[in-house]
PDB file of N, CA and C in Angstrom:
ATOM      1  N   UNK A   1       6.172  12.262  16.503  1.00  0.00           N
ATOM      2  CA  UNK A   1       6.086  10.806  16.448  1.00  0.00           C
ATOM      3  C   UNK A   1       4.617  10.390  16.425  1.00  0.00           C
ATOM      4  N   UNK A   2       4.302   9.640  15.214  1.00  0.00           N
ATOM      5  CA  UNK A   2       3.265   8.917  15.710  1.00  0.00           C
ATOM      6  C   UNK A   2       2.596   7.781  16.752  1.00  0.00           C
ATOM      7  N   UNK A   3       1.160   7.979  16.629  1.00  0.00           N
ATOM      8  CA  UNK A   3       1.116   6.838  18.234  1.00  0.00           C
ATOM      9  C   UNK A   3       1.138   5.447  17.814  1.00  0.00           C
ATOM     10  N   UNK A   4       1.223   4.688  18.883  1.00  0.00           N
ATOM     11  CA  UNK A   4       1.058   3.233  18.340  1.00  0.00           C
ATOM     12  C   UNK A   4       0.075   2.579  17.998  1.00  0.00           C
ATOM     13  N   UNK A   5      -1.387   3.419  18.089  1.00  0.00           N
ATOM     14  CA  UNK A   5      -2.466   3.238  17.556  1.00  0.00           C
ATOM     15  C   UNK A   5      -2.801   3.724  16.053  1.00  0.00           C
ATOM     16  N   UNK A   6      -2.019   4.488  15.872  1.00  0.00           N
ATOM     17  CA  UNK A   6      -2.182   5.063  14.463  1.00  0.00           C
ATOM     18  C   UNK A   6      -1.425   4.647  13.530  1.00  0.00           C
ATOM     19  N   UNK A   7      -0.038   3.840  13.850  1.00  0.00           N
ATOM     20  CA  UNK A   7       0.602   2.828  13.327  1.00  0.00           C
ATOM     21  C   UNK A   7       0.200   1.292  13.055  1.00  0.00           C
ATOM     22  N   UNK A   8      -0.948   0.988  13.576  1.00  0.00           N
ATOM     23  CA  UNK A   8      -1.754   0.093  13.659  1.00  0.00           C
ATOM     24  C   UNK A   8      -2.309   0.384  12.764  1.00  0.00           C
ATOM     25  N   UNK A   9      -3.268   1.187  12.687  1.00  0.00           N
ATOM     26  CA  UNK A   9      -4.459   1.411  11.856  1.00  0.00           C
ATOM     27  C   UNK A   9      -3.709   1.550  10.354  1.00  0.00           C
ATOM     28  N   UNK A  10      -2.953   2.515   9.811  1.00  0.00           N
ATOM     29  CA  UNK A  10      -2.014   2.540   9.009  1.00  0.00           C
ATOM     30  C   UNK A  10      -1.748   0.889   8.600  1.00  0.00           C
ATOM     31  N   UNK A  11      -1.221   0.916   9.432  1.00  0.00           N
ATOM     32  CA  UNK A  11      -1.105  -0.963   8.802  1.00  0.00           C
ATOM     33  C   UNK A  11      -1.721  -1.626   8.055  1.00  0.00           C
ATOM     34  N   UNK A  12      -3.022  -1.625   9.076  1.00  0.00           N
ATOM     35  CA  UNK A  12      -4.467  -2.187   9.034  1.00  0.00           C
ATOM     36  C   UNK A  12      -4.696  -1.475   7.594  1.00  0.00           C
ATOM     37  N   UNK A  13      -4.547  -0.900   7.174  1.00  0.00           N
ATOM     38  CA  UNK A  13      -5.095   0.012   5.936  1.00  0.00           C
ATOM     39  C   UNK A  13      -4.464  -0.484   4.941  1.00  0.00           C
ATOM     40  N   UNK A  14      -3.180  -0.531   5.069  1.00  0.00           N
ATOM     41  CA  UNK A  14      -1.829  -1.001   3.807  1.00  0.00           C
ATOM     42  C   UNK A  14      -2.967  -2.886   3.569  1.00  0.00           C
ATOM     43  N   UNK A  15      -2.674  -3.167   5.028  1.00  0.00           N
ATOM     44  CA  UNK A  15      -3.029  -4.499   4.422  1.00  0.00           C
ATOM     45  C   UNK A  15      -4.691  -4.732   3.636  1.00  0.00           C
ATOM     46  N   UNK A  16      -5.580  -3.552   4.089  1.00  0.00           N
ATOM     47  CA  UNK A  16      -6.764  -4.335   3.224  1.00  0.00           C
ATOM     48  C   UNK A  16      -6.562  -3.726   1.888  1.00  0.00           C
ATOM     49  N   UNK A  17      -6.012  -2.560   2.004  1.00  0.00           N
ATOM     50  CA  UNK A  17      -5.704  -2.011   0.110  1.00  0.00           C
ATOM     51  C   UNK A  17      -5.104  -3.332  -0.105  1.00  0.00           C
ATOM     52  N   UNK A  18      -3.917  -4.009   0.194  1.00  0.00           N
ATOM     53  CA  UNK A  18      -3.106  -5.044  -0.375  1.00  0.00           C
ATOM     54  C   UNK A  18      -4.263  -5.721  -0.717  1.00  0.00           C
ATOM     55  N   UNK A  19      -5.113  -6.722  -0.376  1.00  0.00           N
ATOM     56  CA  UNK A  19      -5.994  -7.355  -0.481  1.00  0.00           C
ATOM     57  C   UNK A  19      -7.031  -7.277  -1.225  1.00  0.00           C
ATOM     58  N   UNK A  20      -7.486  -5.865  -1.752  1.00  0.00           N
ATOM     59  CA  UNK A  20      -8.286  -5.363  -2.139  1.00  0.00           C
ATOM     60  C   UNK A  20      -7.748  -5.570  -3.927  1.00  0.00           C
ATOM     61  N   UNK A  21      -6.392  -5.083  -3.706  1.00  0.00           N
ATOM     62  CA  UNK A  21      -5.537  -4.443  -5.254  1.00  0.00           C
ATOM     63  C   UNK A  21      -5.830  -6.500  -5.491  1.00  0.00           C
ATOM     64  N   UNK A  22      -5.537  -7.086  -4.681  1.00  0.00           N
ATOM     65  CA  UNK A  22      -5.431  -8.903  -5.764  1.00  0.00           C
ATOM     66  C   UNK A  22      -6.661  -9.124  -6.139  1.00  0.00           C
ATOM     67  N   UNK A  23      -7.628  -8.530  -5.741  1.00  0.00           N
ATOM     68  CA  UNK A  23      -9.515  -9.159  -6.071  1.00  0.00           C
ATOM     69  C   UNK A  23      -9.914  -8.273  -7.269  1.00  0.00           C
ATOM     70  N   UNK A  24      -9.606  -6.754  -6.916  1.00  0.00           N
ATOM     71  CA  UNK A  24     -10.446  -5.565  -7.581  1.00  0.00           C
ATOM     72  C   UNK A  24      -9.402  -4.369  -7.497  1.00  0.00           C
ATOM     73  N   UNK A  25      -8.362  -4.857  -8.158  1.00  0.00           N
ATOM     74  CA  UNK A  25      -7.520  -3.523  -8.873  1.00  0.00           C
ATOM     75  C   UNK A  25      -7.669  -2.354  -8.834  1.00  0.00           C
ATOM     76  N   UNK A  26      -8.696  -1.964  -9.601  1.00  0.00           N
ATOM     77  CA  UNK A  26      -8.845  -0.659  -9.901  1.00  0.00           C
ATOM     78  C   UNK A  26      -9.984  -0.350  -8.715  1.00  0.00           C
ATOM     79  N   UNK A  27     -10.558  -0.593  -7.764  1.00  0.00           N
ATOM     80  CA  UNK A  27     -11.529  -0.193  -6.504  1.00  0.00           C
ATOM     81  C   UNK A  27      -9.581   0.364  -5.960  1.00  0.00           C
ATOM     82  N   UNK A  28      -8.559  -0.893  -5.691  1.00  0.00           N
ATOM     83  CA  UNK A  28      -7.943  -0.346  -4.407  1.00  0.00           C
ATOM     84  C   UNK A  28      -7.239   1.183  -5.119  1.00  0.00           C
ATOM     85  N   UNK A  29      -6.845   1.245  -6.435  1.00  0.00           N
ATOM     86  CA  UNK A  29      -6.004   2.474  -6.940  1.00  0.00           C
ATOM     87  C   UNK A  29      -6.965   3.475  -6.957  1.00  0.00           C
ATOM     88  N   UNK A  30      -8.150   3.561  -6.871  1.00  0.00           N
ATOM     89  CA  UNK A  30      -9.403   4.649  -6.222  1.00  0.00           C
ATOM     90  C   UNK A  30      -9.190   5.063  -5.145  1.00  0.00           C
ATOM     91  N   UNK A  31      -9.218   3.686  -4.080  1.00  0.00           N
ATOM     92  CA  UNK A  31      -8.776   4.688  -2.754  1.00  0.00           C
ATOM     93  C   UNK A  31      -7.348   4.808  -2.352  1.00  0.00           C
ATOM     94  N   UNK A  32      -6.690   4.427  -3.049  1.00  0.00           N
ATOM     95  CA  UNK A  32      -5.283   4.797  -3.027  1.00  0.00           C
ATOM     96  C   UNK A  32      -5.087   6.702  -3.592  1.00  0.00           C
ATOM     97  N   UNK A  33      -5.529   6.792  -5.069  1.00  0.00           N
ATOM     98  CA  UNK A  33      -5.662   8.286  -5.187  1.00  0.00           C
ATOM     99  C   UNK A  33      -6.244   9.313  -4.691  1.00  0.00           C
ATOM    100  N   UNK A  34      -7.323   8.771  -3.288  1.00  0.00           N
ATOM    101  CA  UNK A  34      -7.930   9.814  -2.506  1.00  0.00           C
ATOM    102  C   UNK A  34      -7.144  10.450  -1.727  1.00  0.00           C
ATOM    103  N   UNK A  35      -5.756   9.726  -1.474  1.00  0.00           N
ATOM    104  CA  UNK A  35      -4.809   9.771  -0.568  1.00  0.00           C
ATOM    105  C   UNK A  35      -3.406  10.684  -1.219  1.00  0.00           C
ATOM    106  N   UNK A  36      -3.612   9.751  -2.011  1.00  0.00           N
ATOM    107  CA  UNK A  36      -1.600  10.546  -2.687  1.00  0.00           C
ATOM    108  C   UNK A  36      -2.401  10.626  -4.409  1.00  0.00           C
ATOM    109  N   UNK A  37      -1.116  11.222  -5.399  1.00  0.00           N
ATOM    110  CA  UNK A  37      -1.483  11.900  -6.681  1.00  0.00           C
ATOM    111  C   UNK A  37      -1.089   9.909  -7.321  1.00  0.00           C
ATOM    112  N   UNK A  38      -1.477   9.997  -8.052  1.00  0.00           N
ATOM    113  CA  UNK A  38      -1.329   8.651  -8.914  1.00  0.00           C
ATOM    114  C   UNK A  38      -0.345   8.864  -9.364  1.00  0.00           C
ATOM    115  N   UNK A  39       0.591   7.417  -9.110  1.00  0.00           N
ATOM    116  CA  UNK A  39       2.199   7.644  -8.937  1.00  0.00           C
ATOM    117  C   UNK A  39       2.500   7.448 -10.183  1.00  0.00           C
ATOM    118  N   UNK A  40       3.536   7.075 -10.927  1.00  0.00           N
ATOM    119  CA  UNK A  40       3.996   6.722 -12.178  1.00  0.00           C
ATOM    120  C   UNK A  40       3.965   5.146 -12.308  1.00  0.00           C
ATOM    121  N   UNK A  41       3.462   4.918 -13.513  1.00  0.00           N
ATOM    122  CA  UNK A  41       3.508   3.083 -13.065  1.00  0.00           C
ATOM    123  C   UNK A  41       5.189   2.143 -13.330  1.00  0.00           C
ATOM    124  N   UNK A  42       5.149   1.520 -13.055  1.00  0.00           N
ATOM    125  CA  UNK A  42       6.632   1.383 -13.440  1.00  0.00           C
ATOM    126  C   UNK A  42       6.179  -0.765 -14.058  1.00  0.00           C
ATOM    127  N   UNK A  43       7.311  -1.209 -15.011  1.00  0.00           N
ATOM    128  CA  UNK A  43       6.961  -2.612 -15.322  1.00  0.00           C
ATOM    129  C   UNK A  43       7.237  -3.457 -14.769  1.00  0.00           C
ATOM    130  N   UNK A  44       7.985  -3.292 -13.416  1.00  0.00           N
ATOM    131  CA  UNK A  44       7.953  -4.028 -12.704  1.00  0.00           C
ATOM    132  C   UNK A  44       7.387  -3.507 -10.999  1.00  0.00           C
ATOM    133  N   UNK A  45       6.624  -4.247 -11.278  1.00  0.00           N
ATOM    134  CA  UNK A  45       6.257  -3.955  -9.651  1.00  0.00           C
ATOM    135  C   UNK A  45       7.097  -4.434  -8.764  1.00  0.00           C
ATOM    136  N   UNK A  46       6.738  -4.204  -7.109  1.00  0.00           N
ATOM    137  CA  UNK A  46       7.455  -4.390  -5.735  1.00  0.00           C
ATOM    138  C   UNK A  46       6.938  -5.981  -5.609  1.00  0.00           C
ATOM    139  N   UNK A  47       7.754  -6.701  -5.649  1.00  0.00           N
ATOM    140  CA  UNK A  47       6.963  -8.192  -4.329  1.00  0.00           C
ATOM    141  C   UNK A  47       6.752  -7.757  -3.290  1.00  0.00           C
ATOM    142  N   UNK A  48       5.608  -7.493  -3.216  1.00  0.00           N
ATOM    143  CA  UNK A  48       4.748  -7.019  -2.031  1.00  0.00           C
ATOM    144  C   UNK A  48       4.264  -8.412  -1.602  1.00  0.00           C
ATOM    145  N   UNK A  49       4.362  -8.261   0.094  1.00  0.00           N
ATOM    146  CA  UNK A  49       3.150  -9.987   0.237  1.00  0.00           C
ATOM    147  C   UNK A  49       2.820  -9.233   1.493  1.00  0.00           C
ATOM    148  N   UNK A  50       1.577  -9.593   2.100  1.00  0.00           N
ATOM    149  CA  UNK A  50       1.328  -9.470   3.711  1.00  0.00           C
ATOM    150  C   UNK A  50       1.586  -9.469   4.625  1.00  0.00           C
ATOM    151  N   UNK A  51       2.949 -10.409   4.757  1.00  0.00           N
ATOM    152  CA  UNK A  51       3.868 -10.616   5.393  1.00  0.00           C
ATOM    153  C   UNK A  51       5.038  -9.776   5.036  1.00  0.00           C
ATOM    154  N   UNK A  52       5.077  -8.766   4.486  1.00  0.00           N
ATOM    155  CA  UNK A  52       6.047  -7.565   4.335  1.00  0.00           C
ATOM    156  C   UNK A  52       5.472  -6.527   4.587  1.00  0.00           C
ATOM    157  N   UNK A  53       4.377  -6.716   4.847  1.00  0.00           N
ATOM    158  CA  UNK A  53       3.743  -5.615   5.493  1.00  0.00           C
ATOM    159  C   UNK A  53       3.150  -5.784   6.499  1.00  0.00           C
ATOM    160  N   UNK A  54       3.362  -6.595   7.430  1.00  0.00           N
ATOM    161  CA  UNK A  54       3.134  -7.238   8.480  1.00  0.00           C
ATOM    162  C   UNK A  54       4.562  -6.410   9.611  1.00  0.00           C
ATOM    163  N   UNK A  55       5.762  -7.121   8.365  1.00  0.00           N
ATOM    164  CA  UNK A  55       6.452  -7.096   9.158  1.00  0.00           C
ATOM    165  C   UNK A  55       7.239  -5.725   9.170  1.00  0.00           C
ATOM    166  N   UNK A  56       6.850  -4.862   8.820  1.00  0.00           N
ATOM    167  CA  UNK A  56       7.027  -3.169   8.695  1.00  0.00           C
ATOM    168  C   UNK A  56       7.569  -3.191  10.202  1.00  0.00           C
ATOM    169  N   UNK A  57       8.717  -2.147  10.502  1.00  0.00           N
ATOM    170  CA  UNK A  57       8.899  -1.563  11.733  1.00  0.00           C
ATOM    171  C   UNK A  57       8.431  -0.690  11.526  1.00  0.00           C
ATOM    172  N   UNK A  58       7.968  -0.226  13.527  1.00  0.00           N
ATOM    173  CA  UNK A  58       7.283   1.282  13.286  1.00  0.00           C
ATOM    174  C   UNK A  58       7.405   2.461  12.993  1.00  0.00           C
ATOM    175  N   UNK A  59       9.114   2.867  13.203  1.00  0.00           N
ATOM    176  CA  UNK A  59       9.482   3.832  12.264  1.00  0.00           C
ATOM    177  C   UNK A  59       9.479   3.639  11.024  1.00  0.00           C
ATOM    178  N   UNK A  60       9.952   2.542  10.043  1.00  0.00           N
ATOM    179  CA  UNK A  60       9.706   2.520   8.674  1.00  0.00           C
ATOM    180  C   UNK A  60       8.347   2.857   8.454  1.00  0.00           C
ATOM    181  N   UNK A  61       7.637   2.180   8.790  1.00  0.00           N
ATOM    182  CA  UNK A  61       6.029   2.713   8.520  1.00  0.00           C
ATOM    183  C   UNK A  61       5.573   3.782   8.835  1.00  0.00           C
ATOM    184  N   UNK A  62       6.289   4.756   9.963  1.00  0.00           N
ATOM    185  CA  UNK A  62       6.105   6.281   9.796  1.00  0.00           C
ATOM    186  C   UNK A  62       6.096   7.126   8.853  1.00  0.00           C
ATOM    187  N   UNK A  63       7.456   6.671   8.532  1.00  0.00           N
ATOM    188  CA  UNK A  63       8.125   7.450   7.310  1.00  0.00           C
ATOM    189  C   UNK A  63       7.679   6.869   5.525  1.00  0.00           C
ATOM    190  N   UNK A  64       7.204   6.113   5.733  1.00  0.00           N
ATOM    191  CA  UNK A  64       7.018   5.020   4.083  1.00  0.00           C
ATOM    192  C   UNK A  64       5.573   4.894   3.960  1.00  0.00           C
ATOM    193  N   UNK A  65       5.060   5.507   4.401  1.00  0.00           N
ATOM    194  CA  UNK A  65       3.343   4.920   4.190  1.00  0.00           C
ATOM    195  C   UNK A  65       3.158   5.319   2.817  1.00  0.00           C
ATOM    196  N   UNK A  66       3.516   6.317   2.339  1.00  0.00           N
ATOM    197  CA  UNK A  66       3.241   6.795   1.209  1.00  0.00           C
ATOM    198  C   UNK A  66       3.855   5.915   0.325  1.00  0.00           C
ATOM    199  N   UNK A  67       5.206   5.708   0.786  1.00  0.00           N
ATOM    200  CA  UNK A  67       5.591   4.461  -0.201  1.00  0.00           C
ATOM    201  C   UNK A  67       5.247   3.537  -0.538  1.00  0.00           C
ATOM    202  N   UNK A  68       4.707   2.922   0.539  1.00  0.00           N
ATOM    203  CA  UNK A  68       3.675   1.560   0.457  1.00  0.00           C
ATOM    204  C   UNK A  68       2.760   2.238  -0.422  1.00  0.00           C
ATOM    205  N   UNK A  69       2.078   3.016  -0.378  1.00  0.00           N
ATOM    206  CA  UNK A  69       0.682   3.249  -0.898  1.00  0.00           C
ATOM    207  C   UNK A  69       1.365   3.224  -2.253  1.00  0.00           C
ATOM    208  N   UNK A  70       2.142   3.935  -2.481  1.00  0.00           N
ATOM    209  CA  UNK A  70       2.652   3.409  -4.403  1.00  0.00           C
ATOM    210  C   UNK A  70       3.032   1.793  -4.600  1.00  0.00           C
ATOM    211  N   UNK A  71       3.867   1.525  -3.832  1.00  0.00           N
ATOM    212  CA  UNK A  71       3.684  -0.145  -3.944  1.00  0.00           C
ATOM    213  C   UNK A  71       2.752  -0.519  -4.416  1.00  0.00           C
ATOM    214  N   UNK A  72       1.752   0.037  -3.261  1.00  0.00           N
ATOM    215  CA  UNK A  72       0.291  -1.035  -3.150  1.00  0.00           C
ATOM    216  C   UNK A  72      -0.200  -0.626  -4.858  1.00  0.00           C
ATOM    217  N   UNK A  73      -0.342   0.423  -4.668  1.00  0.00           N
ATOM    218  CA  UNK A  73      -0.646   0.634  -6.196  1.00  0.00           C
ATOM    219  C   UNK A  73      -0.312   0.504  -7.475  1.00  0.00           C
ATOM    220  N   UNK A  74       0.935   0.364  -7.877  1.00  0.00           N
ATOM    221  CA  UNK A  74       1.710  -0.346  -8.658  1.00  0.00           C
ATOM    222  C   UNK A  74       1.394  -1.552  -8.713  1.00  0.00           C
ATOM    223  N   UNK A  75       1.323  -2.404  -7.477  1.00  0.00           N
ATOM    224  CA  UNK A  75       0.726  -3.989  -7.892  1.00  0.00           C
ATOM    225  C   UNK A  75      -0.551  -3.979  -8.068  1.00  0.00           C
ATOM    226  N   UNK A  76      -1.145  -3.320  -7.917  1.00  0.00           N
ATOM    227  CA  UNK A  76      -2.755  -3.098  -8.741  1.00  0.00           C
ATOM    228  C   UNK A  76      -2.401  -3.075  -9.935  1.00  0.00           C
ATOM    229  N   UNK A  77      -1.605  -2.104 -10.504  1.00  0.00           N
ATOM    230  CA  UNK A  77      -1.764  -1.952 -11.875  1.00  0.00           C
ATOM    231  C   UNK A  77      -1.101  -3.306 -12.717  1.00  0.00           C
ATOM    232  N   UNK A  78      -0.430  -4.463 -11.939  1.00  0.00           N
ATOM    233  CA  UNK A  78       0.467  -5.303 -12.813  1.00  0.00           C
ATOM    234  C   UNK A  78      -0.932  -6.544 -12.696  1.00  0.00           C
ATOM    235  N   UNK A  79      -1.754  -6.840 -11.276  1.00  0.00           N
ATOM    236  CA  UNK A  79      -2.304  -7.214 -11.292  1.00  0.00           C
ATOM    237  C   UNK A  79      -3.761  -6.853 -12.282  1.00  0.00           C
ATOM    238  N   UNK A  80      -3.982  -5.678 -12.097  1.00  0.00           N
ATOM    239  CA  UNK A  80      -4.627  -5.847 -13.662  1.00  0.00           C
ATOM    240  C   UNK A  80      -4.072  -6.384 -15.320  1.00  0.00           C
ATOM    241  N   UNK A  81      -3.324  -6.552 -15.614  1.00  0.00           N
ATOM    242  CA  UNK A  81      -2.864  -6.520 -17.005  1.00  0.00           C
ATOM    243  C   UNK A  81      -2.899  -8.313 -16.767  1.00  0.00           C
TER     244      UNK A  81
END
């Protein structure tokens, strides 16, 4: 199990990539690929908002970080085009 500090930070991370992918796209899918392999893009992205990632439980966010991180990255890529 992870701690509840590291579920924090995790968070904390999802949300400034989120933030990052609406200003400067391609900066957040940089540090998104330092992390995981560059996912497949798909044409529709996730409605992702801050408040869905806010409201993550802490087991979902154990288990899904990686998922998020394709989220997050996927809406980079729609937000670029």
């Amino acid at each position: 199990m992870v701690s509840k500090k590291k579920l924090d930070t995790r968070r904390t991370e999802l949300l400034d990539l989120f933030k990052l992918a609406d200003k400067h796209p391609e900066q957040a899918q940089q540090a998104i690929q330092q992390v995981i392999n560059p996912p497949y893009s798909r044409k529709l992205a996730d409605n992702i908002t801050e408040s869905s990632i806010n409201n993550l439980s802490d087991p979902y966010l154990e288990n899904y970080y990686n998922d998020w991180l394709y989220k997050i990255w996927n809406y980079a890529e729609k937000i670029k085009q």
